[in-house]
Protein backbone atom coordinates (compact mmCIF):
# COMPACT_ATOMS: atom_id res chain seq x y z
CA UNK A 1 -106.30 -44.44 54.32
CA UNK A 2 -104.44 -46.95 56.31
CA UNK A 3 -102.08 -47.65 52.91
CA UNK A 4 -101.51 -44.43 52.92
CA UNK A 5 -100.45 -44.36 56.17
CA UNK A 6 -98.01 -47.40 55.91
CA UNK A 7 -96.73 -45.95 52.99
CA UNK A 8 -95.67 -42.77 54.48
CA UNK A 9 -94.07 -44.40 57.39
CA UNK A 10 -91.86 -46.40 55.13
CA UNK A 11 -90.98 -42.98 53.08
CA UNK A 12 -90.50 -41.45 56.64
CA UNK A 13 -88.08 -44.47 57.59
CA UNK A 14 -86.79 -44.48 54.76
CA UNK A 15 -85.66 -40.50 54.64
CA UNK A 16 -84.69 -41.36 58.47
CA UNK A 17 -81.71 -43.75 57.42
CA UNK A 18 -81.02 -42.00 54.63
CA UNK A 19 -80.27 -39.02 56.36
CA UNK A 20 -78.36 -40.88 59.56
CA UNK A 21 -76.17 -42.71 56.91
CA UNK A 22 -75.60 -39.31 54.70
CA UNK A 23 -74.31 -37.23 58.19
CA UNK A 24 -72.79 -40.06 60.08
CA UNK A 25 -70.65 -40.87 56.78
CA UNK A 26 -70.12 -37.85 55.78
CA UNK A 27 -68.90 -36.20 58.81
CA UNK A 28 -66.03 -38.97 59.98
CA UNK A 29 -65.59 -39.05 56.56
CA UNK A 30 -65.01 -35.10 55.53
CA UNK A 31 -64.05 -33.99 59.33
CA UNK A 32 -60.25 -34.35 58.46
CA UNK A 33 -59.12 -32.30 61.69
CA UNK A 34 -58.50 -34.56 64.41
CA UNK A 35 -60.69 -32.54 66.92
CA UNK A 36 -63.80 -32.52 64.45
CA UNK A 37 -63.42 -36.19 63.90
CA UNK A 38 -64.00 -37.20 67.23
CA UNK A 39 -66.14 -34.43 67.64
CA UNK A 40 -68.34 -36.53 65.14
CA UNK A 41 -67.51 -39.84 66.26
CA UNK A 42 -69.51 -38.56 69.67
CA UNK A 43 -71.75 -38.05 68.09
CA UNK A 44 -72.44 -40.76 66.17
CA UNK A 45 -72.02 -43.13 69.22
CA UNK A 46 -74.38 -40.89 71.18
CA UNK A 47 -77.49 -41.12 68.38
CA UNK A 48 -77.40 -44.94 68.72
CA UNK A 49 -77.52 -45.08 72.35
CA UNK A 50 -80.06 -42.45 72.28
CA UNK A 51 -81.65 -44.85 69.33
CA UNK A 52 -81.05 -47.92 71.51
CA UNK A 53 -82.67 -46.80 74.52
CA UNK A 54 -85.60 -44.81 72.73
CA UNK A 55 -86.65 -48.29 70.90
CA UNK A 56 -86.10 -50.43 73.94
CA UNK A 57 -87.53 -48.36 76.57
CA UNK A 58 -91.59 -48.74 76.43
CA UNK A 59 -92.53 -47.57 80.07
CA UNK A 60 -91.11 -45.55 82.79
CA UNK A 61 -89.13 -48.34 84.42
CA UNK A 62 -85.25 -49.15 83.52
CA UNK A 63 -84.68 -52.56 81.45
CA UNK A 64 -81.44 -54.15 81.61
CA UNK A 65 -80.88 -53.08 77.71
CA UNK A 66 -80.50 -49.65 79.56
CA UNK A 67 -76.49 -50.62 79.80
CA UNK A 68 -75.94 -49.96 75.89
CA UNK A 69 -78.12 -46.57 75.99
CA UNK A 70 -76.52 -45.43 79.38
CA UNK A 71 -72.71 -46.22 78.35
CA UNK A 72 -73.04 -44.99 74.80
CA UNK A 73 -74.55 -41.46 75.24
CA UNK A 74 -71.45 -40.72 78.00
CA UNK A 75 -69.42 -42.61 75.81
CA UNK A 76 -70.34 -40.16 72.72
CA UNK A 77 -71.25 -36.94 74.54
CA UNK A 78 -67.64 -37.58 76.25
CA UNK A 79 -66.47 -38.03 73.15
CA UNK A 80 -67.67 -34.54 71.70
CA UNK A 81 -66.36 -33.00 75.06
CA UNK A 82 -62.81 -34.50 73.98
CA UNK A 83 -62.83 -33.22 70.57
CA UNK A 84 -63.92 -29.79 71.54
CA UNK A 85 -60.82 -29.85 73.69
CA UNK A 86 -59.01 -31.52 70.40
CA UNK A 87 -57.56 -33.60 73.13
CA UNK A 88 -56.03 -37.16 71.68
CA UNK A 89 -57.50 -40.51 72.94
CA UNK A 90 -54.51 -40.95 75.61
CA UNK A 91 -54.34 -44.14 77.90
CA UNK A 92 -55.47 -41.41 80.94
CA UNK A 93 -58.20 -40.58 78.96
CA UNK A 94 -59.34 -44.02 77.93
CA UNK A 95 -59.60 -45.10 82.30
CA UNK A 96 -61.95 -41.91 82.17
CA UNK A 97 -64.32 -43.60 79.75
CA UNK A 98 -63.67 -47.23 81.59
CA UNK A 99 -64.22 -45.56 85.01
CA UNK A 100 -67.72 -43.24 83.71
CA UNK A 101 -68.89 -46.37 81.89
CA UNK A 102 -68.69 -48.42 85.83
CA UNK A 103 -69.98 -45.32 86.96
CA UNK A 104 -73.18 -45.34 85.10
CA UNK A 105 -73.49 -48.98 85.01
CA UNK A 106 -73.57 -49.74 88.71
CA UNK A 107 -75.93 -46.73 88.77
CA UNK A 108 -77.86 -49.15 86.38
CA UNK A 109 -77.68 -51.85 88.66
CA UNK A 110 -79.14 -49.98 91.60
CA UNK A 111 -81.84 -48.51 89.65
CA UNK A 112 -83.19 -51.73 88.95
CA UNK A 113 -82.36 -53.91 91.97
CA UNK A 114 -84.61 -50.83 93.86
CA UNK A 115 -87.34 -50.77 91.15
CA UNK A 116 -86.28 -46.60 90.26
CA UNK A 117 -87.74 -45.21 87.70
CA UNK A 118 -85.18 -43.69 84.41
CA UNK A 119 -85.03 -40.38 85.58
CA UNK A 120 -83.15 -40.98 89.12
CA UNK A 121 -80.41 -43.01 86.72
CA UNK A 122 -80.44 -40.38 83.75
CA UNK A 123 -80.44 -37.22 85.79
CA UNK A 124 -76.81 -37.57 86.36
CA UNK A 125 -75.99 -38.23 82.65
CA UNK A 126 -78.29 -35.32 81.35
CA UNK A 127 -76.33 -33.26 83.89
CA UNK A 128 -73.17 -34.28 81.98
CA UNK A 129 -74.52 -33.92 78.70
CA UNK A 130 -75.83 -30.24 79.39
CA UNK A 131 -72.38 -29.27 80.76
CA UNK A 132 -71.26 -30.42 77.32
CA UNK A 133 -73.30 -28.86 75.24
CA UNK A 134 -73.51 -25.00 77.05
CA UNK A 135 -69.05 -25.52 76.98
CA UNK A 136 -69.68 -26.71 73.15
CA UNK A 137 -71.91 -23.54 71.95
CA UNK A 138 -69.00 -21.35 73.88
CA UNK A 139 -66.69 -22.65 72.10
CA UNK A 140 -68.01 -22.17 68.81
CA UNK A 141 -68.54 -18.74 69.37
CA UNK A 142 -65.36 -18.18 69.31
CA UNK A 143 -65.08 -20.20 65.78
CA UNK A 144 -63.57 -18.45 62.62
CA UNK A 145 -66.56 -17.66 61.00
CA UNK A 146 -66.99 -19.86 58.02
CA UNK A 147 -70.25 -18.89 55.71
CA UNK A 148 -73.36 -17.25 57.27
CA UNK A 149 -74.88 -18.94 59.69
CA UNK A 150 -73.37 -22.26 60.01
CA UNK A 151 -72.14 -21.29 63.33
CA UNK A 152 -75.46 -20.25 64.79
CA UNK A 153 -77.38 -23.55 64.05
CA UNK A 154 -75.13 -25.64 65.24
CA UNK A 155 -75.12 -23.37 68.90
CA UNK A 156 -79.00 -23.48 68.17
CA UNK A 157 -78.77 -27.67 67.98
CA UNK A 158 -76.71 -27.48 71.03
CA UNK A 159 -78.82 -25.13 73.47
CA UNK A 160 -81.67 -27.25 71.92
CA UNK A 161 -80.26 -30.93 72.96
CA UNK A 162 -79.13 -29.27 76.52
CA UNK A 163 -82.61 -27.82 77.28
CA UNK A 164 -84.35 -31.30 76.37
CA UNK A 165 -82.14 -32.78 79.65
CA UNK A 166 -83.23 -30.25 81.55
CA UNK A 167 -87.00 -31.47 81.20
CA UNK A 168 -86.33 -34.71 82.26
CA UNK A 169 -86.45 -33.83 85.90
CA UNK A 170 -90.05 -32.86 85.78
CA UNK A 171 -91.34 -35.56 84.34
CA UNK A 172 -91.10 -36.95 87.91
CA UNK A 173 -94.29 -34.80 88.24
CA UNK A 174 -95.76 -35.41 84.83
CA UNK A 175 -94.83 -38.44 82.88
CA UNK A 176 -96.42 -36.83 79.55
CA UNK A 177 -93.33 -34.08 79.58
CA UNK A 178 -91.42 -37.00 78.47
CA UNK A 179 -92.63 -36.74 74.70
CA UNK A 180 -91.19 -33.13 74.63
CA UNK A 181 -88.43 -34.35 76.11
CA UNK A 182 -88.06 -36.93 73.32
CA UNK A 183 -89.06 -34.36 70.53
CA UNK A 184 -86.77 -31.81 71.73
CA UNK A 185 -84.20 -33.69 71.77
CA UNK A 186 -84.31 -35.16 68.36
CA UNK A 187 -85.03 -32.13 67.15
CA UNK A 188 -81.41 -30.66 68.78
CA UNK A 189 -79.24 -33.49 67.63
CA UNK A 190 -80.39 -33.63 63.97
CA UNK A 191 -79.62 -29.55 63.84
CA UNK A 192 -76.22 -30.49 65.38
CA UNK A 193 -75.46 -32.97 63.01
CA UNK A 194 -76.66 -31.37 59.87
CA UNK A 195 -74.49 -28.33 61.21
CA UNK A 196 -71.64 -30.31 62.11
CA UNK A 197 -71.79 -31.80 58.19
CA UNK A 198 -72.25 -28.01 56.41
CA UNK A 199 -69.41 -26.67 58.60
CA UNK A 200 -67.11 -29.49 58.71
CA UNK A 201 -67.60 -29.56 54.63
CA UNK A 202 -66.82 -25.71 54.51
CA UNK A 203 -63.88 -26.28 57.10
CA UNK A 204 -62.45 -28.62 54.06
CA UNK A 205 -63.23 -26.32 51.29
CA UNK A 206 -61.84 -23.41 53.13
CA UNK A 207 -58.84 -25.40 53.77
CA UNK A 208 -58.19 -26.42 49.89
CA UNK A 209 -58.86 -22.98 48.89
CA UNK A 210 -55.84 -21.74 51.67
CA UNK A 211 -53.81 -24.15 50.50
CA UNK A 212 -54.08 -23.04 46.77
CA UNK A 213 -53.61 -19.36 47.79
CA UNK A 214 -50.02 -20.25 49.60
CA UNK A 215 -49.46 -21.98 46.57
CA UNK A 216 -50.23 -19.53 44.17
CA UNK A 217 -48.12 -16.69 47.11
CA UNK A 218 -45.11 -19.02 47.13
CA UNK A 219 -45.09 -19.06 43.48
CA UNK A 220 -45.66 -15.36 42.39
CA UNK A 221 -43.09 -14.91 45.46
CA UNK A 222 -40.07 -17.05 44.10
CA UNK A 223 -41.03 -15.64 40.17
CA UNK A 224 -41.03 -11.94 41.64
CA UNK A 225 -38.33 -11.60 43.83
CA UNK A 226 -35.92 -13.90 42.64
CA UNK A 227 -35.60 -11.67 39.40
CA UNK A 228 -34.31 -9.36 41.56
CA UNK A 229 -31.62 -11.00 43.03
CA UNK A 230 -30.79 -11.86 39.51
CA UNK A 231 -30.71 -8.58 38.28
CA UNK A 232 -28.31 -7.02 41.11
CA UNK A 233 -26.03 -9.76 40.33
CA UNK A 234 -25.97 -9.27 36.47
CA UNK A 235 -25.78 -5.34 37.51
CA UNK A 236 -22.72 -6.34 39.72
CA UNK A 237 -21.05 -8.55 37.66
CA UNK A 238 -21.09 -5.46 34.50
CA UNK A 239 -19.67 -3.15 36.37
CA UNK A 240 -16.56 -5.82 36.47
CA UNK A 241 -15.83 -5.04 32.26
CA UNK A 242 -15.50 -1.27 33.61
CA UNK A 243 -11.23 -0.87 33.35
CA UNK A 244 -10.54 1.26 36.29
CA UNK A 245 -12.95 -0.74 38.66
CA UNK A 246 -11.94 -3.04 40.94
CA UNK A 247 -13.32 -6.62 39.82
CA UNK A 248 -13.08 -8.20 43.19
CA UNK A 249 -15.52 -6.51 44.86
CA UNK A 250 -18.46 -6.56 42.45
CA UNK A 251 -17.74 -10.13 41.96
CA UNK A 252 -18.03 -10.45 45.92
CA UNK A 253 -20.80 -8.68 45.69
CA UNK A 254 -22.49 -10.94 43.00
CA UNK A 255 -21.48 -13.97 44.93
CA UNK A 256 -22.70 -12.63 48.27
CA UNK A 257 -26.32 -11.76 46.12
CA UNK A 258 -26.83 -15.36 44.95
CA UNK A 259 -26.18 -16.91 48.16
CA UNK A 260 -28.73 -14.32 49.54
CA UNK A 261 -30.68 -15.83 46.28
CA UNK A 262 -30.08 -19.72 47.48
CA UNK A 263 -31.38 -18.78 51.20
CA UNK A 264 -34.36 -16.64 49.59
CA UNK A 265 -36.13 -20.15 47.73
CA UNK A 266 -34.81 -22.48 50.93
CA UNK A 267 -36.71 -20.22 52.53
CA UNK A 268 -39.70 -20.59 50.27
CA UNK A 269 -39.37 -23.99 50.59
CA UNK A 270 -39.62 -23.93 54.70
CA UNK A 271 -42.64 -21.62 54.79
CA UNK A 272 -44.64 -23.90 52.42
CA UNK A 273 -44.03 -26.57 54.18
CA UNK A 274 -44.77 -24.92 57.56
CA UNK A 275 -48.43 -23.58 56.10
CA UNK A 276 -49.30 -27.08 54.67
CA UNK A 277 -52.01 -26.79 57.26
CA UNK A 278 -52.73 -23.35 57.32
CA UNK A 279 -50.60 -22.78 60.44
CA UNK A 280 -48.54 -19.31 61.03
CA UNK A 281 -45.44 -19.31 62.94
CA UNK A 282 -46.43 -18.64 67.02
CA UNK A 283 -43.06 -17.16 68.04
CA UNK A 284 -42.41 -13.59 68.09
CA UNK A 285 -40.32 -11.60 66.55
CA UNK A 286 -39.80 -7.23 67.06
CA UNK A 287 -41.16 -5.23 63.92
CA UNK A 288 -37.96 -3.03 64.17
CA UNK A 289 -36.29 -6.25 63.52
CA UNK A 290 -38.20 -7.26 60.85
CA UNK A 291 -38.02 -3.63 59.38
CA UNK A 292 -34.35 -2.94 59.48
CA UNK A 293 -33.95 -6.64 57.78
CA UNK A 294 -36.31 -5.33 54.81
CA UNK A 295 -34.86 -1.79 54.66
CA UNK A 296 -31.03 -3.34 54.46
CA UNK A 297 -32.74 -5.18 51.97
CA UNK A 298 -33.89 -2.43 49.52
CA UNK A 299 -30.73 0.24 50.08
CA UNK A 300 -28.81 -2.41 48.52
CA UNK A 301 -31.08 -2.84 45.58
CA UNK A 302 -31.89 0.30 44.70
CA UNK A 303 -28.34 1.61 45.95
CA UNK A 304 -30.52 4.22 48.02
CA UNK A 305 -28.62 6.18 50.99
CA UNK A 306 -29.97 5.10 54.51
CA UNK A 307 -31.32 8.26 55.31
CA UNK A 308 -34.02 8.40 52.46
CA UNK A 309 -36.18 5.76 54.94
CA UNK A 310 -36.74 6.89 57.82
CA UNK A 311 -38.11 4.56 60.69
CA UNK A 312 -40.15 5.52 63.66
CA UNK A 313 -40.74 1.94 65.78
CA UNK A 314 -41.31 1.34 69.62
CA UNK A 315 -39.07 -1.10 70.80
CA UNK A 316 -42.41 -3.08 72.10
CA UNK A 317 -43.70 -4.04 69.12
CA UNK A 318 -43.51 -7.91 68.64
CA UNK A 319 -45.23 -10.04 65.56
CA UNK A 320 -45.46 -12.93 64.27
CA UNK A 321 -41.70 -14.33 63.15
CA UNK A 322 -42.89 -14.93 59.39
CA UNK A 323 -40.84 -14.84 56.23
CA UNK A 324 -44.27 -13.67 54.48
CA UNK A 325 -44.22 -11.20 56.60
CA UNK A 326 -40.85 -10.37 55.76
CA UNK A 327 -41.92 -10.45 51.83
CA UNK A 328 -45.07 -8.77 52.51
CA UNK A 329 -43.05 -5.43 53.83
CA UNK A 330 -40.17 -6.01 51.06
CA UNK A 331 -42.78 -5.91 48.11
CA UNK A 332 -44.83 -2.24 49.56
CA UNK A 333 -41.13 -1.25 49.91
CA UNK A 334 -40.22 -2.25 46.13
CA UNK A 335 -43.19 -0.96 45.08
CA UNK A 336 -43.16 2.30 46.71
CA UNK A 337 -39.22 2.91 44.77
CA UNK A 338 -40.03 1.19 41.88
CA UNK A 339 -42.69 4.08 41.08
CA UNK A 340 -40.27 6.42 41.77
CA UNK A 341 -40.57 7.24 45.89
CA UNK A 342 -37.59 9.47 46.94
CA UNK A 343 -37.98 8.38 50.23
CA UNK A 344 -40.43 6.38 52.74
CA UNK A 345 -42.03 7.24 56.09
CA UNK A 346 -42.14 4.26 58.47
CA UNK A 347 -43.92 4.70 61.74
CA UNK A 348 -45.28 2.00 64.50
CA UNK A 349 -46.71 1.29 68.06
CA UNK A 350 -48.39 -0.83 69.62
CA UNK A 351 -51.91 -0.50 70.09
CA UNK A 352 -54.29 -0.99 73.62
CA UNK A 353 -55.70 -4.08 72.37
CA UNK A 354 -51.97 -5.67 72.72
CA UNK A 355 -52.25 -5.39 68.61
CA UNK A 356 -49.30 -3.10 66.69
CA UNK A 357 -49.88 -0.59 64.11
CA UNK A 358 -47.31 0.00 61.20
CA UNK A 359 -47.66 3.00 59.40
CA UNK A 360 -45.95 3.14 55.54
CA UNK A 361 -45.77 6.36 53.52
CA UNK A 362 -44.82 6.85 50.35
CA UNK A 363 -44.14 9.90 47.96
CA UNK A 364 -44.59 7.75 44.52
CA UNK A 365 -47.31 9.88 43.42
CA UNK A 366 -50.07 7.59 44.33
CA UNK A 367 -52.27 4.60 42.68
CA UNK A 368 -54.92 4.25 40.57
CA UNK A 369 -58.36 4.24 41.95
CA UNK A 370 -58.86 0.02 41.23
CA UNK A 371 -55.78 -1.12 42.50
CA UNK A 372 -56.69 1.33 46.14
CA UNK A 373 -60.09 -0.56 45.99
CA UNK A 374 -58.38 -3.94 45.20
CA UNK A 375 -55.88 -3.40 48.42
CA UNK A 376 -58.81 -2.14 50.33
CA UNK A 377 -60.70 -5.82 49.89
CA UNK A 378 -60.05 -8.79 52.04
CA UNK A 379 -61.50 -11.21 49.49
CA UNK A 380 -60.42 -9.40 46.20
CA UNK A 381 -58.53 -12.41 45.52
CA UNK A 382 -61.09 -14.89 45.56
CA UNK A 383 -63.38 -12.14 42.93
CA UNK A 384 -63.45 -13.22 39.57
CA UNK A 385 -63.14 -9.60 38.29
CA UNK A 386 -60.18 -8.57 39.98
CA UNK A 387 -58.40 -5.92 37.61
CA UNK A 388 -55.39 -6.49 35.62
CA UNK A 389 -52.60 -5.37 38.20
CA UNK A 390 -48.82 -6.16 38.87
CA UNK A 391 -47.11 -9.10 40.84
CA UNK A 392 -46.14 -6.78 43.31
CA UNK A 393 -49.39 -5.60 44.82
CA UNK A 394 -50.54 -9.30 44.17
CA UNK A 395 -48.84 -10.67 46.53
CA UNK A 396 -49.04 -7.46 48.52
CA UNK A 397 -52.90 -8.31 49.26
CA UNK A 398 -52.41 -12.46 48.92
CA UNK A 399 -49.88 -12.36 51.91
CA UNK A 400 -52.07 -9.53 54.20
CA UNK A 401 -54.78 -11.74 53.99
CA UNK A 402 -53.21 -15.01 54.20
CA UNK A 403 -51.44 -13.68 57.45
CA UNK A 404 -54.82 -11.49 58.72
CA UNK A 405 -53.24 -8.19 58.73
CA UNK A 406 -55.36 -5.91 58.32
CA UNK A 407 -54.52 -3.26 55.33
CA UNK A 408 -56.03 0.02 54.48
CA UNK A 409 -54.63 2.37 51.90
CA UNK A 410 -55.26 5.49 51.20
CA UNK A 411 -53.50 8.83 49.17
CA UNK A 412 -51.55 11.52 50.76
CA UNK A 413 -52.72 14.42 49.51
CA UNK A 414 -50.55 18.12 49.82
CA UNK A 415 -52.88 20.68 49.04
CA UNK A 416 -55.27 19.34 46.30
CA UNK A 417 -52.79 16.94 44.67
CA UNK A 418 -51.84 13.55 45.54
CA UNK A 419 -48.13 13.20 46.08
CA UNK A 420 -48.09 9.20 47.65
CA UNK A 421 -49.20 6.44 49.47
CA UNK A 422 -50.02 5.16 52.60
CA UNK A 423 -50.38 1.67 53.89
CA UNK A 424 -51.95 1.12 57.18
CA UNK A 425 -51.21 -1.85 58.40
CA UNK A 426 -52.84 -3.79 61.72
CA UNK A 427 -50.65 -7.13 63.35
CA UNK A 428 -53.13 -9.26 65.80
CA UNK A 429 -52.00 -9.24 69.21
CA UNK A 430 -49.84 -12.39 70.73
């Protein structure tokens, strides 16, 4: 029986390093956000002070080996507190670690010149480290959500790791608390790292999976709408063989189309270089803005008169300044004419939640049932059995999602039969 039990303390030693190498590696490793990796790096430094002082420490008096367990848990749970805050290892915040670490270690000092037991010089540091932990599961609550619960065990690790401190004052009273203490608090870092690896690995694939969708949006973009610009030039520069037309102007016209063409893939070029980490444009920009610039756009390609879309916008409606945006608008435009709309119903305001509404109507007869269904999904693209549809409404849902706009659409109906389409479309608020 005693084999047995050697044995299984190897395996369990074993498993233990195996597991501290797998997480400590793999989250400074995978973490490639500057917050997360010093998020990790805490806690990495915290473990082996927590290690260092577990090992060491066999009764309730303080040993001078204390110092490394003392200065490396602030150190680390510091550490976590600055990569919450993504907050950059500045020469200010390098004196805060010098001046906690004298802190702690004259605290040392005193504890053992006066014979105190741990608790009177830990208190101070579990303090810290629960403040830390209760401002860490805040924050993640307010986390994208990536996966199912991801998010939930790593708050769960935190509470856990915070509520072990908050035993240590009571084992003042009764020294045998301190094995919960030690329990619970193993217990709440391992959840916090293994969480910390499964969402900081999902954080990357996420990542690699946005930046394949603004690839595959810039792309269908420049191959979509740059045939366009192509084909109003080729339609200008026919019209020049005509014998009583004046050449001139179509030619002007051509030119003045394929410098619009030139400024249309710059443009391309700008935004995917701007969203090479995912990041949207912050300024602000007013819809009617943004909406006259597309609707300018389309009269001159279809060669529609101005009246046939008609705009309804409060002057108070901001969003995002985004050329996506831009092409998002121009392609449910295009679409809408290209099916044979006469005209288009534009209508926005802004909503209580400091969000704005746009409201796009159509009279091209409607859309097939799949392709409503397909608009109507935030993750149709990623679906494997997405139907067969056109560029257009592509990049229609690609660029909604990619921006989070929210999109909705739905038939108009006139009696029993469907004579368009409308697009509802939500902007976050600034």
């Amino acid at each position: 029986m005693q084999a047995t039990d050697f044995v299984l303390d190897i395996v369990l030693l074993f498993a233990f390093i195996t597991f501290y190498g797998t997480v400590a590696w793999g989250l400074i490793r995978y973490s490639k956000r500057q917050g997360y990796r010093i998020w990790a790096l805490g806690w990495l430094v915290y473990t082996i002070g927590a290690l260092q002082g577990g090992f060491a420490s066999s009764a309730v008096g303080l040993s001078p080996v204390d110092f490394i367990a003392i200065n490396a848990m602030f150190i680390g749970i510091s550490l976590i507190l600055d990569g919450i805050r993504v907050t950059e290892l500045t020469k200010k915040r390098l004196q805060y670690y010098a001046i906690g670490s004298v802190f702690f270690t004259s605290l040392l000092i005193l504890g053992l010149y006066f014979d105190l037991g741990f608790q009177y010089v830990f208190m101070p540091l579990g303090f810290y480290v629960v403040y830390v932990c209760l401002l860490s599961s805040r924050t993640i609550l307010h986390f994208e959500k990536i996966g199912d619960t991801s998010n939930w065990w790593l708050i769960l690790g935190f509470i856990i790791w915070a509520g072990s401190w908050l035993i240590v004052p009571f084992t003042l009273l009764d020294f045998e608390l301190f094995n919960i203490f030690v329990i619970l608090q193993a217990i709440g870092v391992i959840i916090t790292a293994s969480s910390m690896l499964t969402m900081f690995t999902r954080t990357v694939t996420k990542d690699l999976e946005t930046q394949y969708n603004i690839s595959q949006i810039i792309s269908g973009l420049v191959q979509h709408d740059i045939r366009n610009y192509i084909q109003t030039a080729r339609h200008a520069l026919e019209l020049t063989e005509g014998d009583d037309v004046v050449e001139n102007h179509w030619i002007n016209i051509a030119m003045e189309v394929l410098v619009d063409a030139g400024h249309f893939v710059d443009d391309m070029r700008d935004i995917s270089l701007s969203l090479s980490k995912a990041q949207l444009p912050s300024d602000k920009v007013s819809l009617v803005t943004t909406v006259d610039k597309v609707k300018e756009r389309v009269v001159k390609e279809y060669k529609l008169d101005v009246e046939q879309i008609q705009v309804q916008l409060s002057e108070d409606a901001l969003i995002r300044n985004s050329r996506l945006i831009d092409e998002l608008l121009w392609n449910i435009f295009d679409n809408a004419f290209k099916h044979g709309s006469p005209s288009l119903s534009i209508q926005g305001n802004v909503l209580e939640s400091n969000g704005v509404s746009l409201v796009i109507r159509d009279r091209g007869n409607g859309l097939p049932e799949k392709i409503k269904n397909f608009l109507n999904s935030p993750d149709a693209i990623s679906k494997p059995n997405r139907p067969l549809i056109g560029l257009g409404i592509l990049l229609i849902r690609s660029i909604a999602s990619l921006c989070s706009i929210s999109l909705h659409v739905s038939d108009n109906t006139e009696d029993i039969s469907v004579t368009g389409t409308t697009y509802h479309l939500k902007f976050n608020g600034l």
